[in-house]
N, C-alpha and C. Protein backbone atom coordinates (compact mmCIF):
# COMPACT_ATOMS: atom_id res chain seq x y z
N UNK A 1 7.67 1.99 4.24
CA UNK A 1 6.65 1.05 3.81
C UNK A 1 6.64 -0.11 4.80
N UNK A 2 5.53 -0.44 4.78
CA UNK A 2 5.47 -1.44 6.31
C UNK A 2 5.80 -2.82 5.45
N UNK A 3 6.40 -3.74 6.49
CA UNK A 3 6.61 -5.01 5.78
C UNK A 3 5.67 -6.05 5.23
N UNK A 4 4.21 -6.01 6.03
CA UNK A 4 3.42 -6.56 5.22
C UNK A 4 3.03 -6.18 3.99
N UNK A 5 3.24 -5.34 3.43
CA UNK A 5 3.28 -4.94 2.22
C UNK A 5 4.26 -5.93 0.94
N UNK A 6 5.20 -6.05 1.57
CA UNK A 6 6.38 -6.47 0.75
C UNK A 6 5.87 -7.94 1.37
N UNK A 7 5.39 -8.25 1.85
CA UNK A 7 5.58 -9.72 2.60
C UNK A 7 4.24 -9.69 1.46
N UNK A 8 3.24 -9.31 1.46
CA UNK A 8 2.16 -9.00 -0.18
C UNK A 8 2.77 -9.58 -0.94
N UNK A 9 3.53 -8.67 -1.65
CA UNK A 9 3.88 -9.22 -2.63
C UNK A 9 4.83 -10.24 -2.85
N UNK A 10 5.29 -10.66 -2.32
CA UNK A 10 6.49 -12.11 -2.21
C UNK A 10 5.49 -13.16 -2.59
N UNK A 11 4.47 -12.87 -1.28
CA UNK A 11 3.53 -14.19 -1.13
C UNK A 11 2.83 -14.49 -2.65
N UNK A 12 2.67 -12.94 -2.95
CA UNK A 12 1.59 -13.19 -4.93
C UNK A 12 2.65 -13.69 -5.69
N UNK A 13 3.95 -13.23 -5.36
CA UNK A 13 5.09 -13.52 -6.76
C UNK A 13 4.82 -15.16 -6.24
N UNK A 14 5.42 -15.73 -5.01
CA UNK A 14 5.55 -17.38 -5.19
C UNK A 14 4.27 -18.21 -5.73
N UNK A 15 3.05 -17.59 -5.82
CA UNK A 15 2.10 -18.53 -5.85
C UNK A 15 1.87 -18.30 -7.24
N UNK A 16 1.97 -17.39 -7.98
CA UNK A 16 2.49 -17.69 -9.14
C UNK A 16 3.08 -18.59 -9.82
N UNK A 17 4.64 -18.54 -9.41
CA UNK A 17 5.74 -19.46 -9.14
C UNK A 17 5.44 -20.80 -8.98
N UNK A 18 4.24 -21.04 -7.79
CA UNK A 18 4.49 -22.64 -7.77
C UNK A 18 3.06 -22.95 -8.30
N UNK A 19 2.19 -22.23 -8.83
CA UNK A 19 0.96 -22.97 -10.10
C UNK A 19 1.60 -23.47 -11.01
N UNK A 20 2.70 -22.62 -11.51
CA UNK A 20 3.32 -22.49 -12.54
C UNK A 20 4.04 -24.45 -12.50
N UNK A 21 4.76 -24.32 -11.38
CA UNK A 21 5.67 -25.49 -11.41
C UNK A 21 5.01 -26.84 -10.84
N UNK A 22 3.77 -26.60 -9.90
CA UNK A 22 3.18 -27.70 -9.61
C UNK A 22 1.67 -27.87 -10.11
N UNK A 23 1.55 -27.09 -10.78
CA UNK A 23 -0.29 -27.16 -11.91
C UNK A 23 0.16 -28.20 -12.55
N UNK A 24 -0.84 -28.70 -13.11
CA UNK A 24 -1.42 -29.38 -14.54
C UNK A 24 -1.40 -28.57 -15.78
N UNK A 25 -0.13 -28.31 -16.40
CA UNK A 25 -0.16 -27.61 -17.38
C UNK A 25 -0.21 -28.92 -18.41
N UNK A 26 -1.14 -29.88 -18.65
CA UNK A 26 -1.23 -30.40 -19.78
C UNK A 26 -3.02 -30.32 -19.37
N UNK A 27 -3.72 -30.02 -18.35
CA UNK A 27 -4.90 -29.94 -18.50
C UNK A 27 -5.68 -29.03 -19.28
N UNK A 28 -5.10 -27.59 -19.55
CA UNK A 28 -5.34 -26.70 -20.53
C UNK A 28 -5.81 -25.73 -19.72
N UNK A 29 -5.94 -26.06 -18.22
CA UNK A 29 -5.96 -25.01 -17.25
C UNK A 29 -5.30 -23.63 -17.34
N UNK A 30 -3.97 -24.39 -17.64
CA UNK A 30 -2.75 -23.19 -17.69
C UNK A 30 -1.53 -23.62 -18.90
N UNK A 31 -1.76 -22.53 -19.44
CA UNK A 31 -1.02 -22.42 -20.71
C UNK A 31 0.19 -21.47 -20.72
N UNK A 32 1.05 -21.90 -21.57
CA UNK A 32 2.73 -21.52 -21.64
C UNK A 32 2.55 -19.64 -22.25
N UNK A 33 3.23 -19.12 -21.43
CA UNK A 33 2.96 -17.55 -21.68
C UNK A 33 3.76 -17.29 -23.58
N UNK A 34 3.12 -16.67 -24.24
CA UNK A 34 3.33 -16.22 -25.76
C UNK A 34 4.01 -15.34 -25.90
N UNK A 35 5.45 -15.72 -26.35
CA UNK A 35 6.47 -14.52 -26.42
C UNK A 35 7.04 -13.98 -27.75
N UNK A 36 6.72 -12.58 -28.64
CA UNK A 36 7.53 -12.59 -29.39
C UNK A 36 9.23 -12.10 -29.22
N UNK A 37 9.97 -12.55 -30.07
CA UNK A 37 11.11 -12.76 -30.08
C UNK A 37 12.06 -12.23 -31.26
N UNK A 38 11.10 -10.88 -32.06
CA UNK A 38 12.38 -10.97 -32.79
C UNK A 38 13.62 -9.84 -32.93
N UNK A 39 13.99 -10.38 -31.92
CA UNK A 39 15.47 -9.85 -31.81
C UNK A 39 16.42 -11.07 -32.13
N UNK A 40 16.08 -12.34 -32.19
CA UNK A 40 16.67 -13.55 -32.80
C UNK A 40 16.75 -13.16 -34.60
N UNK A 41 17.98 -13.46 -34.90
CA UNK A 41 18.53 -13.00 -36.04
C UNK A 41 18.88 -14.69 -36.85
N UNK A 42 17.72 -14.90 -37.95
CA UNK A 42 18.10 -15.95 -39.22
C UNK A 42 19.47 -16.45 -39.07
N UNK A 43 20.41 -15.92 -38.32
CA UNK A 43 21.83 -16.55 -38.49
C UNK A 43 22.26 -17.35 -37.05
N UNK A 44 21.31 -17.46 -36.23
CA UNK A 44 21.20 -17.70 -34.92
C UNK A 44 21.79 -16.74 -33.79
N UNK A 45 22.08 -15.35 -34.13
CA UNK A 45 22.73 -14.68 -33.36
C UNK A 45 21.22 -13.22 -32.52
N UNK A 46 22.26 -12.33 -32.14
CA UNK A 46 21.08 -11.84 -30.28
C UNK A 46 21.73 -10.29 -31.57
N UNK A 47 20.37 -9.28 -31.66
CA UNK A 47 20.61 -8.02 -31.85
C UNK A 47 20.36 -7.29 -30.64
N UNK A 48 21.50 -7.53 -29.85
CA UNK A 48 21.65 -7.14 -28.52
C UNK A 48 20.57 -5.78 -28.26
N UNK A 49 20.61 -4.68 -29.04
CA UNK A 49 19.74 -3.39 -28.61
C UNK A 49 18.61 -3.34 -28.94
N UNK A 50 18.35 -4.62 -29.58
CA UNK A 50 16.76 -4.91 -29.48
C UNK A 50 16.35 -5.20 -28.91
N UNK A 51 17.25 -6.52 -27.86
CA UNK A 51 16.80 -7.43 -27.35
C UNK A 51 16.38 -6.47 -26.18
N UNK A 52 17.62 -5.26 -26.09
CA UNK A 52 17.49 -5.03 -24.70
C UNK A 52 16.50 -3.91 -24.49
N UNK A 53 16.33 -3.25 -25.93
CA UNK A 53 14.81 -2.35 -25.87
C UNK A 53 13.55 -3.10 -25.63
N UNK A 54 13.47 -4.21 -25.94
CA UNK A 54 12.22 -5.45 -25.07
C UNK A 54 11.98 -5.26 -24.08
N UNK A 55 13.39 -5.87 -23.67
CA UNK A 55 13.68 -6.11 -22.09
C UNK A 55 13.16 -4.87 -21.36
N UNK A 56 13.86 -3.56 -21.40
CA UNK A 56 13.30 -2.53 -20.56
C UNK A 56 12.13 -2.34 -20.97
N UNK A 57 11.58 -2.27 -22.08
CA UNK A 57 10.22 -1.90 -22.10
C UNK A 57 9.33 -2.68 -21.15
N UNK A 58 9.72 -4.29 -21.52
CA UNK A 58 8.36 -4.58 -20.80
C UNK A 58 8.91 -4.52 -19.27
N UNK A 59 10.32 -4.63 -18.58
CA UNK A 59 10.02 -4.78 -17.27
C UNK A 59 9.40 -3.27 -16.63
N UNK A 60 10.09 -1.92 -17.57
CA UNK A 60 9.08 -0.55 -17.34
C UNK A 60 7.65 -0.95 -17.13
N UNK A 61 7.23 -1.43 -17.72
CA UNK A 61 5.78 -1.44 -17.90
C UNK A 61 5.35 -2.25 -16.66
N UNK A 62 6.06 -3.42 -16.80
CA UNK A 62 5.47 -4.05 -15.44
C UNK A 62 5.45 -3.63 -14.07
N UNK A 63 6.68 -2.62 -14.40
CA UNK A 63 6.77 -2.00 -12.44
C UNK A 63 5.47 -0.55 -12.75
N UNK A 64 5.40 -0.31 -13.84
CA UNK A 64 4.31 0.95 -13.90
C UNK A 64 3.27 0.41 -13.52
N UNK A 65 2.75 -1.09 -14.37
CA UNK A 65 1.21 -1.00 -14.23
C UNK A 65 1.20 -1.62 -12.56
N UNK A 66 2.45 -2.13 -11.90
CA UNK A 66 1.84 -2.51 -10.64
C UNK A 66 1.38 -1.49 -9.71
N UNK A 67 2.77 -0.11 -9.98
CA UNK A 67 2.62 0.81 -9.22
C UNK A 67 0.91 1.55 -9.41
N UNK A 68 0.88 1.34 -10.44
CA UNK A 68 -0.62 1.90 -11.06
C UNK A 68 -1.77 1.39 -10.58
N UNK A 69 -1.58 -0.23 -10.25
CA UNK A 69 -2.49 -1.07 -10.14
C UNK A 69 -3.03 -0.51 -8.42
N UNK A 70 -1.95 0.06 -7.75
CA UNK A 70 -2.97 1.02 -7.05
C UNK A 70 -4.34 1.50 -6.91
N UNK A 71 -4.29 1.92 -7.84
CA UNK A 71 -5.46 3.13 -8.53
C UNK A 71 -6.78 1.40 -8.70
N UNK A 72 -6.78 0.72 -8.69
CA UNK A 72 -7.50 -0.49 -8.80
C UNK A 72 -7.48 -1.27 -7.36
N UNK A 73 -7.63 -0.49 -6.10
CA UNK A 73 -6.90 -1.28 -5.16
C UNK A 73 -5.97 -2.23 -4.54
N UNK A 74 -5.14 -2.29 -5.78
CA UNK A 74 -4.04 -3.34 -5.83
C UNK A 74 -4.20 -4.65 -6.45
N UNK A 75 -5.42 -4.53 -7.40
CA UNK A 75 -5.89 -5.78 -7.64
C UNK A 75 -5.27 -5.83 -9.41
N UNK A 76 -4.52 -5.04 -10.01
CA UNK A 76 -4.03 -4.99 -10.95
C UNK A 76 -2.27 -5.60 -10.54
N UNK A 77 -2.13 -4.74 -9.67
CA UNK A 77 -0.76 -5.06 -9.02
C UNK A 77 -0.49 -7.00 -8.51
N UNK A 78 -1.80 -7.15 -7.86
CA UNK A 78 -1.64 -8.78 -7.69
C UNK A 78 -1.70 -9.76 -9.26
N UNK A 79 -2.82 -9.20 -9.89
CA UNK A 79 -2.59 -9.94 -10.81
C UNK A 79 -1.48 -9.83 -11.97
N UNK A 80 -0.68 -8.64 -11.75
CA UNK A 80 0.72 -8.68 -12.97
C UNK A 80 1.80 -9.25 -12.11
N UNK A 81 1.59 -9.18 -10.67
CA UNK A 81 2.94 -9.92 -9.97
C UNK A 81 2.62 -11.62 -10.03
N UNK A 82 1.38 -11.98 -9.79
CA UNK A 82 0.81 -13.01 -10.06
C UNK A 82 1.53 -14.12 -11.34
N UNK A 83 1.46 -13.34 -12.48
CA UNK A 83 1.07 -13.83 -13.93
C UNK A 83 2.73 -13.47 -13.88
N UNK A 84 3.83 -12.91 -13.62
CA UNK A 84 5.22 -12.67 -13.52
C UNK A 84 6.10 -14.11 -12.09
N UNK A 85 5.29 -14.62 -11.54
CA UNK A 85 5.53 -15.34 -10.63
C UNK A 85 5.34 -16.75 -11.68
N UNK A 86 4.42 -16.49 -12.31
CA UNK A 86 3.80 -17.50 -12.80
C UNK A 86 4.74 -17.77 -14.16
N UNK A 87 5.03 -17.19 -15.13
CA UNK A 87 6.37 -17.13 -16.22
C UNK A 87 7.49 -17.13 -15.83
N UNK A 88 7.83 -17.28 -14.41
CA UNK A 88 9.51 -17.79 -13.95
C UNK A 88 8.82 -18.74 -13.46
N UNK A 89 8.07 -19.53 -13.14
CA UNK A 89 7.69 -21.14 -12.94
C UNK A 89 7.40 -21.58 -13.47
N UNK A 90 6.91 -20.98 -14.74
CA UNK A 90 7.13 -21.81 -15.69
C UNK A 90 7.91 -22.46 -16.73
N UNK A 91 9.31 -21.40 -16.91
CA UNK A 91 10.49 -20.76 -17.43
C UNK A 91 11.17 -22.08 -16.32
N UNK A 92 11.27 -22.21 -15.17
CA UNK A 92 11.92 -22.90 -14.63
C UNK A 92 11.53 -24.67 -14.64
N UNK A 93 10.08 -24.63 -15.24
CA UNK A 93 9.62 -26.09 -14.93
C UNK A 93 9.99 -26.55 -15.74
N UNK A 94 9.82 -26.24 -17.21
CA UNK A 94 10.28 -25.84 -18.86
C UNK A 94 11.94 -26.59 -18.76
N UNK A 95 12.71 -25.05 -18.23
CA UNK A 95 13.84 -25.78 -18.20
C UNK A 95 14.54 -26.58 -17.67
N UNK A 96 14.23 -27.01 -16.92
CA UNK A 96 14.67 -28.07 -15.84
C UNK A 96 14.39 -28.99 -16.32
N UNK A 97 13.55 -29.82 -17.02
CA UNK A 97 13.34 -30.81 -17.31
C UNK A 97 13.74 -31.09 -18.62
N UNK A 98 14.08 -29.99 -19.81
CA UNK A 98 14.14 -29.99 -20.94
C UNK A 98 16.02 -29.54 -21.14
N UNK A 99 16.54 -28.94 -20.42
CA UNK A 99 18.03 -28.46 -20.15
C UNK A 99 18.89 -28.61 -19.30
N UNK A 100 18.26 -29.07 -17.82
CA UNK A 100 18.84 -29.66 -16.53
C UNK A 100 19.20 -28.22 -15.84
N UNK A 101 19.69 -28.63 -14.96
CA UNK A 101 19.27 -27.87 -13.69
C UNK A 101 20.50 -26.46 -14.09
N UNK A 102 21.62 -26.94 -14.49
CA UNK A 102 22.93 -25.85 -14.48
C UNK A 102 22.67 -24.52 -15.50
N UNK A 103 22.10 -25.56 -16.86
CA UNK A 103 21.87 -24.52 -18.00
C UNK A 103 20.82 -23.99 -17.44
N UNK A 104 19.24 -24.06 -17.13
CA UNK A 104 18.62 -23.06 -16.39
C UNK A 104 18.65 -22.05 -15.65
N UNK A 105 19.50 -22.76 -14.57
CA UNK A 105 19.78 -21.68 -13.43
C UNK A 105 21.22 -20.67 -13.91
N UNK A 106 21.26 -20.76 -15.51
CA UNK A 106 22.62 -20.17 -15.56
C UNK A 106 21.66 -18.63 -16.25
N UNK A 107 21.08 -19.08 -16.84
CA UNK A 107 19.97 -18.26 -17.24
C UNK A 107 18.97 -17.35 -17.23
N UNK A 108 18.22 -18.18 -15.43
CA UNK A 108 17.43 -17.65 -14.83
C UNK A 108 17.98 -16.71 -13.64
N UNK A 109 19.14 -16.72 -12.84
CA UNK A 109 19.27 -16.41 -11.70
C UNK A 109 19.68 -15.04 -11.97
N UNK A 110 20.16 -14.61 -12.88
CA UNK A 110 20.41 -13.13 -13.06
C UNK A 110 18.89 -12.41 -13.20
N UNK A 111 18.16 -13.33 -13.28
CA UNK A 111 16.85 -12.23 -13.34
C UNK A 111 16.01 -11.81 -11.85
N UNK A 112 16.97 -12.78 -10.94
CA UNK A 112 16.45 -12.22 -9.51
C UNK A 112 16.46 -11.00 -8.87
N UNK A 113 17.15 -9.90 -9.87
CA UNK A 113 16.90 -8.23 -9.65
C UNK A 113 15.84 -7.51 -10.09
N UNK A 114 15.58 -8.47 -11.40
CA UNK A 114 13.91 -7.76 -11.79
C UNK A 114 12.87 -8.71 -11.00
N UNK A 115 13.01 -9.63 -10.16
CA UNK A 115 12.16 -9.97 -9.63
C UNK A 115 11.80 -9.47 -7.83
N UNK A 116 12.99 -8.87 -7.75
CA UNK A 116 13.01 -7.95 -6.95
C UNK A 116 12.15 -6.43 -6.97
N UNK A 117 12.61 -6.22 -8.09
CA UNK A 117 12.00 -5.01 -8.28
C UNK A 117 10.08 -5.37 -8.74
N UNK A 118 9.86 -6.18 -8.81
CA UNK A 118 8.38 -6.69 -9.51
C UNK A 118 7.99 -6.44 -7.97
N UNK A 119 8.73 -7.46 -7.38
CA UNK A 119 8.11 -7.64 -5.65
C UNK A 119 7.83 -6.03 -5.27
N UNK A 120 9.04 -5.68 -5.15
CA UNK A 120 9.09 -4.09 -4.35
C UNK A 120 7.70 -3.59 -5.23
N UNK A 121 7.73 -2.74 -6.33
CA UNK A 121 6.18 -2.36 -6.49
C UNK A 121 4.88 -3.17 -7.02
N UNK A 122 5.15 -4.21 -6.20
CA UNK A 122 3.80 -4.78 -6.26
C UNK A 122 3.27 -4.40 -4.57
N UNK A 123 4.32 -4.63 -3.76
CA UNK A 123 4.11 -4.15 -2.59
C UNK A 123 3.69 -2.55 -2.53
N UNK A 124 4.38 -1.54 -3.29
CA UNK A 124 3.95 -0.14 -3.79
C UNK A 124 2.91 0.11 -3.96
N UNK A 125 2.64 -0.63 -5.06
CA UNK A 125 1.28 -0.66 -5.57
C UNK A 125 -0.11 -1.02 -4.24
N UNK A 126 -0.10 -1.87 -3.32
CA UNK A 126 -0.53 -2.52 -2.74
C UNK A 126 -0.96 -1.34 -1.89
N UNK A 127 0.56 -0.36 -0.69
CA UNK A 127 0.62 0.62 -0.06
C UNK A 127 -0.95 1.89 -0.99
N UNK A 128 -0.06 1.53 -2.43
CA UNK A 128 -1.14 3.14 -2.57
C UNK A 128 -2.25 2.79 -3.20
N UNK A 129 -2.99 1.16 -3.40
CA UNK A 129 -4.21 0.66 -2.95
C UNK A 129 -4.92 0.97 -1.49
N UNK A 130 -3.98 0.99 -0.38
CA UNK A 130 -4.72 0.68 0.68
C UNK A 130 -4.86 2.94 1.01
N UNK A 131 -4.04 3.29 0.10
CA UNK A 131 -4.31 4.76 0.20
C UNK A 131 -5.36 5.12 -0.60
N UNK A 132 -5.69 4.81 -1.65
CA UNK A 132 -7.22 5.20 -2.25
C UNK A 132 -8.01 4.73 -1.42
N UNK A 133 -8.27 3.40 -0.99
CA UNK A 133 -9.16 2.86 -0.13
C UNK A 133 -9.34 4.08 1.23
N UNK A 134 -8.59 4.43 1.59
CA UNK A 134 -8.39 5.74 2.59
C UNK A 134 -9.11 7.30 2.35
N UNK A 135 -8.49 7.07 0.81
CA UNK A 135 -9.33 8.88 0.23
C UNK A 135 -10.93 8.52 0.48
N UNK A 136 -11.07 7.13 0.07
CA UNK A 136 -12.81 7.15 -0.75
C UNK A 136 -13.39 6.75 0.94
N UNK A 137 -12.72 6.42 2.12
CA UNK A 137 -13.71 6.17 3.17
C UNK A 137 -13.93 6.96 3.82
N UNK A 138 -15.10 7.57 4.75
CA UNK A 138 -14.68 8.72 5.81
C UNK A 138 -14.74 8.65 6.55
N UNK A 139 -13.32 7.91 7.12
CA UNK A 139 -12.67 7.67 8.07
C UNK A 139 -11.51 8.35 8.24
N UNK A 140 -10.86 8.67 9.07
CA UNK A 140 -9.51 9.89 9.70
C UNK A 140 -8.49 9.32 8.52
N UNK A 141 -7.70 10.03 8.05
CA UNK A 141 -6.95 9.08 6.71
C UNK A 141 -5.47 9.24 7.48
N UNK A 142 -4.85 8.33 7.08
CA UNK A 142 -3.25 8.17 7.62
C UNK A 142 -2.49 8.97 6.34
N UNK A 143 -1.39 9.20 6.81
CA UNK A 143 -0.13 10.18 6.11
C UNK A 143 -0.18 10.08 4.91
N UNK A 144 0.07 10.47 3.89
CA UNK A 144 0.08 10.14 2.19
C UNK A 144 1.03 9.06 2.02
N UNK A 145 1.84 9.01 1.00
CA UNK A 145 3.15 8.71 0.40
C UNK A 145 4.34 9.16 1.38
N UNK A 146 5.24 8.48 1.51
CA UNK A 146 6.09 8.85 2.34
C UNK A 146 7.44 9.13 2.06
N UNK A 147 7.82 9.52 2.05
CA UNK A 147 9.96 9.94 1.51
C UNK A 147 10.31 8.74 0.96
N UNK A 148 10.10 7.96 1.82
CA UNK A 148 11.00 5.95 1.75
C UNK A 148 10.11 5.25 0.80
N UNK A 149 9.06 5.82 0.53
CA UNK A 149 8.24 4.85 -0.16
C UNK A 149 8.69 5.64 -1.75
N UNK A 150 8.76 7.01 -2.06
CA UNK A 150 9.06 7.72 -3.61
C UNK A 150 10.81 7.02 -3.81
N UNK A 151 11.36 6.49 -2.59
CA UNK A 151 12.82 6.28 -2.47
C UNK A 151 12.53 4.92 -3.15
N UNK A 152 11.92 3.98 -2.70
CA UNK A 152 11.09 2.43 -2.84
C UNK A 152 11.09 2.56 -4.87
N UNK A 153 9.99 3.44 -5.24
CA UNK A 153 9.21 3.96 -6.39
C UNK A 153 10.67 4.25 -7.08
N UNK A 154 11.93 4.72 -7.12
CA UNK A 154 12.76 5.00 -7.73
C UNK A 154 14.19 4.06 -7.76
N UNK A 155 14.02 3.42 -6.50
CA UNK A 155 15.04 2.14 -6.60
C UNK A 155 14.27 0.85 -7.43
N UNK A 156 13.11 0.74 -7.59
CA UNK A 156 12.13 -0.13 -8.73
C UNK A 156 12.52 -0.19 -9.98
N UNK A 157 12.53 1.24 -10.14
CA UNK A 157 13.11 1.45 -11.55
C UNK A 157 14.45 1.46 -11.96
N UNK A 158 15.24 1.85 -11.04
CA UNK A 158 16.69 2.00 -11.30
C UNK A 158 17.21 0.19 -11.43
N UNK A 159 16.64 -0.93 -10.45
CA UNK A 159 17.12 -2.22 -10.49
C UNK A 159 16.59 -2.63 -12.10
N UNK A 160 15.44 -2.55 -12.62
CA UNK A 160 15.08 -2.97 -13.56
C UNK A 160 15.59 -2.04 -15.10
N UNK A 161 16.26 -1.09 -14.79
CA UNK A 161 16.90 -0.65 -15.82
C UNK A 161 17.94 -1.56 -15.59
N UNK A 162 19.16 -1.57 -14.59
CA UNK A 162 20.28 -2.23 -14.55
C UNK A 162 20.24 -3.69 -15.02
N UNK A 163 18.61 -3.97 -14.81
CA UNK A 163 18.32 -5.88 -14.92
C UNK A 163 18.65 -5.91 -16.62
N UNK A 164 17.39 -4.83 -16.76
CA UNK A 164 17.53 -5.18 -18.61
C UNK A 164 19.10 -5.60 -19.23
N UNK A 165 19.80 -4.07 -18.70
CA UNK A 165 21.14 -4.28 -19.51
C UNK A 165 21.96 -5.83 -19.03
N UNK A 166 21.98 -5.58 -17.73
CA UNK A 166 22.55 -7.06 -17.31
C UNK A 166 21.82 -8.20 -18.29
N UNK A 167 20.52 -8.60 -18.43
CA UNK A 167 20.05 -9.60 -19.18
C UNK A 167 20.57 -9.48 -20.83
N UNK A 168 20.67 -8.20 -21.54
CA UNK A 168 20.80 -8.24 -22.38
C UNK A 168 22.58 -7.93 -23.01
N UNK A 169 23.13 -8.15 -22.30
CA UNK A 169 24.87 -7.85 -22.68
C UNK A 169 25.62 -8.57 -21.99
N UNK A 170 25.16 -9.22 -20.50
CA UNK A 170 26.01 -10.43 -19.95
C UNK A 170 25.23 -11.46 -19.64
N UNK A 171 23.82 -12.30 -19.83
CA UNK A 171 23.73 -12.88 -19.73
C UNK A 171 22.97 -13.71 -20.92
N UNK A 172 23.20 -13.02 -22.44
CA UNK A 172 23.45 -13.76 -23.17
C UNK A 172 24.54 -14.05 -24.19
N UNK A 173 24.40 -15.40 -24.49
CA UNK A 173 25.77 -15.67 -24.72
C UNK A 173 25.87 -15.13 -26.46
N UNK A 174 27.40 -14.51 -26.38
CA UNK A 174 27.41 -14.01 -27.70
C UNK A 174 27.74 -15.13 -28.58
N UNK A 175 26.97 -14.77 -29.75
CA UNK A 175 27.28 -15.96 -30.94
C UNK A 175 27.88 -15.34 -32.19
């Protein structure tokens, strides 16, 4: 996969990231992402295999619909890496100001493997945008999918399985 691809998606994840942290979120422009939560248990405690059936579900979903967002020329893929750039800047603007800098980042930094993996197939996604764009022109078409790129497509998923469990068994605190 060529690096502008991945250099794609970095660039969509940060600008996410910094609407998130340098917008006007009291203008009504941009509003705090809606999360349900109940894997929080009346006694203040974490039903860990809930939490963590969340967790993989939605980061599954997010590396699917980017990889998918393909099929849309990548314009599905920008806007879920987008709106995922945009809920860790906001997650970070949130806490930083409301928890200080240690408790945040004690929080947030383990999630830099699923944000890895968001990047990698948003960049995926992007590659097999610019390959439909290829089927539908008729113009000479370049190589399909490539070995390194189904290699890309399966290390996506494997980090964001490992993220879930990591988020949900060591990086919250047991009560």
């Amino acid at each position: 996969m060529k690096k502008t691809f991945l250099l794609a998606g970095f660039l969509c994840y940060c600008c996410g990231l910094l609407l998130a942290i340098f917008g006007d979120l009291s203008s009504g422009t941009f509003s705090a992402p809606s999360v349900s939560m109940p894997f929080f248990s009346a006694e203040g405690g974490v039903d860990r295999w809930l939490f963590w059936k969340q967790v993989i579900s939605t980061n599954l979903l997010v590396i699917t619909i980017n990889l998918l967002g393909g099929l849309s020329l990548g314009i599905l893929s920008f806007a879920t890496t987008l709106y995922n750039g945009y809920v860790l800047g906001y997650t970070l603007r949130y806490g930083l100001s409301h928890f200080g800098t240690a408790e945040t980042l004690r929080y947030i930094l383990p999630h830099s493997m699923e944000v890895l993996a968001i990047i990698l197939s948003c960049a995926l996604g992007f590659r097999l945008g610019v390959l439909v764009w290829q089927e539908l022109s008729p113009r000479p078409r370049a190589p399909g999918i490539r070995r390194s790129e189904l290699f890309a497509i399966a290390a996506a998923y494997l980090i964001v399985i490992i993220a879930s469990f990591l988020e949900a068994y060591v990086t919250i605190p047991k009560t």
